[in-house]
Protein backbone atom coordinates (compact mmCIF):
# COMPACT_ATOMS: atom_id res chain seq x y z
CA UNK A 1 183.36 295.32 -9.97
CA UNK A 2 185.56 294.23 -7.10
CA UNK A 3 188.98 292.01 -8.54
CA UNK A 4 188.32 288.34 -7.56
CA UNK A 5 191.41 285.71 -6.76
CA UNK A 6 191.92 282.40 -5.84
CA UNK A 7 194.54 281.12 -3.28
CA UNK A 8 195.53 277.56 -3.44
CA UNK A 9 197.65 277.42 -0.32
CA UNK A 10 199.29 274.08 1.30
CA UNK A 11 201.95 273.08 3.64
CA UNK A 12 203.49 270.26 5.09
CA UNK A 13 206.00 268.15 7.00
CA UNK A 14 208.71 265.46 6.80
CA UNK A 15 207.75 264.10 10.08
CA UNK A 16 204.94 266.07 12.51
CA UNK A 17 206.88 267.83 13.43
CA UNK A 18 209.54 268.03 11.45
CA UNK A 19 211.20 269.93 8.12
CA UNK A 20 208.62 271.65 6.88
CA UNK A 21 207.93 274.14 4.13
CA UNK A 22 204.69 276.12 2.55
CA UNK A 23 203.50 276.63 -1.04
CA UNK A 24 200.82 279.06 -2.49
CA UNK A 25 199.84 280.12 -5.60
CA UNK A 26 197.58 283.37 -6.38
CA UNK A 27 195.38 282.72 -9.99
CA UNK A 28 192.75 285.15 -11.42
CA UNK A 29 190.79 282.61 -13.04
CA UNK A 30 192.75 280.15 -14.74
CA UNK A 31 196.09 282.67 -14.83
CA UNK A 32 198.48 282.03 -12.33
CA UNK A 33 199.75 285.67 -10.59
CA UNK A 34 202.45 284.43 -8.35
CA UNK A 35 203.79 280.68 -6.94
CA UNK A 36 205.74 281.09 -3.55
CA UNK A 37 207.04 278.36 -2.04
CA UNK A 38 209.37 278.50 1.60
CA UNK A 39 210.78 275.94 3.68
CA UNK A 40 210.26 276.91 7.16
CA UNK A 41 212.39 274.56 9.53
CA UNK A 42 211.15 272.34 11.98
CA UNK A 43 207.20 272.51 12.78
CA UNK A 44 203.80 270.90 12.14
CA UNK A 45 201.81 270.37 9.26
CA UNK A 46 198.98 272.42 10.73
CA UNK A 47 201.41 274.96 11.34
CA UNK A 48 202.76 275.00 7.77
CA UNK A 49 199.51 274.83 6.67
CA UNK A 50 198.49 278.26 8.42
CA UNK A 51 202.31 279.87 6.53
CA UNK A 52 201.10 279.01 3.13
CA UNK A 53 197.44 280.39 3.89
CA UNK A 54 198.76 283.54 5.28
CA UNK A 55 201.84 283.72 2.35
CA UNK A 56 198.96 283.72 0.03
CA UNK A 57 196.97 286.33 1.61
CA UNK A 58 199.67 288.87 1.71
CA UNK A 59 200.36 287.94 -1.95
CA UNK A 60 196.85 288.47 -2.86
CA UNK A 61 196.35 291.42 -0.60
CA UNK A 62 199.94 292.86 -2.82
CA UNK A 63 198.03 292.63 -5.97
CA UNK A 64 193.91 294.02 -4.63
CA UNK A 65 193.92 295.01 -1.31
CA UNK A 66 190.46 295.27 -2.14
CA UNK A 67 189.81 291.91 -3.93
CA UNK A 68 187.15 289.27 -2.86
CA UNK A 69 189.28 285.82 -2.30
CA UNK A 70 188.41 282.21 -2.21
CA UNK A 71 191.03 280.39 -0.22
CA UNK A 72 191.02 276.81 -1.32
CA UNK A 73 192.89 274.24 1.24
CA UNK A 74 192.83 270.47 1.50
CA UNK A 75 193.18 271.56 5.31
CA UNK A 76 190.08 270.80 6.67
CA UNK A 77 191.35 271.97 9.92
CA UNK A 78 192.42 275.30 8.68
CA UNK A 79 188.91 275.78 6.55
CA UNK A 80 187.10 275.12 9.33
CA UNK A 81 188.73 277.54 12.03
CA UNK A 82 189.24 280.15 9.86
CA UNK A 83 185.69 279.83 9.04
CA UNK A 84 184.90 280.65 12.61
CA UNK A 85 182.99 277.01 12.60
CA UNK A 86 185.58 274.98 14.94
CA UNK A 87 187.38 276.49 17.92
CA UNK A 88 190.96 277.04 17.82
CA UNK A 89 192.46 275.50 21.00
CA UNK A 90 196.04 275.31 19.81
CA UNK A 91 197.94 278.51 20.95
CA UNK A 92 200.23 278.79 18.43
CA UNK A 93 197.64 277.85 15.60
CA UNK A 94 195.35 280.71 17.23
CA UNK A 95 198.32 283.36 16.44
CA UNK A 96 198.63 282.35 13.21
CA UNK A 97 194.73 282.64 12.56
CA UNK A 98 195.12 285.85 13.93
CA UNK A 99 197.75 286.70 12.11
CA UNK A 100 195.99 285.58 8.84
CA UNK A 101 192.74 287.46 9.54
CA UNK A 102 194.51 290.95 10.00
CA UNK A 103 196.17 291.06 6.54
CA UNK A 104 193.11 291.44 4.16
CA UNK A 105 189.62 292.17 5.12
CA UNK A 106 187.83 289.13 6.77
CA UNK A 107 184.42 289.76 5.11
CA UNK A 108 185.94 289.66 1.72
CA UNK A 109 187.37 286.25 1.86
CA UNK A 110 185.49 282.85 1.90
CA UNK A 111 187.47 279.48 2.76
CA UNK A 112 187.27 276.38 0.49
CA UNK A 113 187.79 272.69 1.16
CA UNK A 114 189.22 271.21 -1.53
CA UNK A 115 190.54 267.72 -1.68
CA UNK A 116 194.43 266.75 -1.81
CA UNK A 117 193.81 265.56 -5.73
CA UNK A 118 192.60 269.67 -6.52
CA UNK A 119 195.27 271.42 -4.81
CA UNK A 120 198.22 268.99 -6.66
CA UNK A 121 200.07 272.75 -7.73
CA UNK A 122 200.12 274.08 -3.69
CA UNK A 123 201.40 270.34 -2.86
CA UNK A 124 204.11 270.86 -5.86
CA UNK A 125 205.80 273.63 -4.37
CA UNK A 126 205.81 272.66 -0.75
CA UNK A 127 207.68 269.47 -2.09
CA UNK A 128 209.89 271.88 -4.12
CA UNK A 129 210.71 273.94 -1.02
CA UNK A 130 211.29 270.64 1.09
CA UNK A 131 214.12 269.62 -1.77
CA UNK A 132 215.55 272.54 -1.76
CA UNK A 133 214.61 273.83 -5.43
């Protein structure tokens, strides 16, 4: 039976744009794998949201490279296009969804909204990264 992980993945922005930073965490069930957390300099939320998705990914692909994922987000944005439901029109968001979609296979990973209140531990460490902790 195929490994199955969850990715809580979230990013932000002081200012859009402005400093911004990623956090994901990787959890088999209620066991956390890995946190990573990583300020990225000046951009867009969106755009920090797409880092921590595809930081998680390559964390999760580390552990199973042949592990079904959930990806939970409070992106909406990000669920959606990299659910193939809503076009991507935004170059440099496009990249990073292509990005995203090469490191583990598409088919086994499903994309989650999730609302801010649910992803509280993603939110944590893009904060932490942001302070400089």
């Amino acid at each position: 039976m195929a490994r199955e992980l969850i990715i809580y993945a979230d990013g932000g922005s002081r200012g859009n744009p402005g400093q911004a930073a990623y956090g994901a965490l990787v959890c088999e069930g209620d066991k956390v794998l890995i946190e990573i957390a990583e300020k990225i300099g000046i951009a867009t939320n969106n755009v920090a949201e797409y880092q921590g998705l595809i930081a998680g990914l390559r964390a999760a692909n580390k552990i199973d490279p042949a592990a079904h994922i959930e990806a939970r987000l409070d992106s909406k944005l990000v669920v959606e296009q990299m659910s193939g439901r809503w076009k991507i029109k935004n170059i440099p968001l496009a990249k990073l969804a292509m990005e995203a979609k090469k490191i583990h296979s598409p088919e086994l990973i499903t994309f989650t909204w999730i609302p801010r209140e649910e992803n509280h531990a993603a939110d944590r460490l893009v904060n932490l990264a942001l302070d400089g902790y």
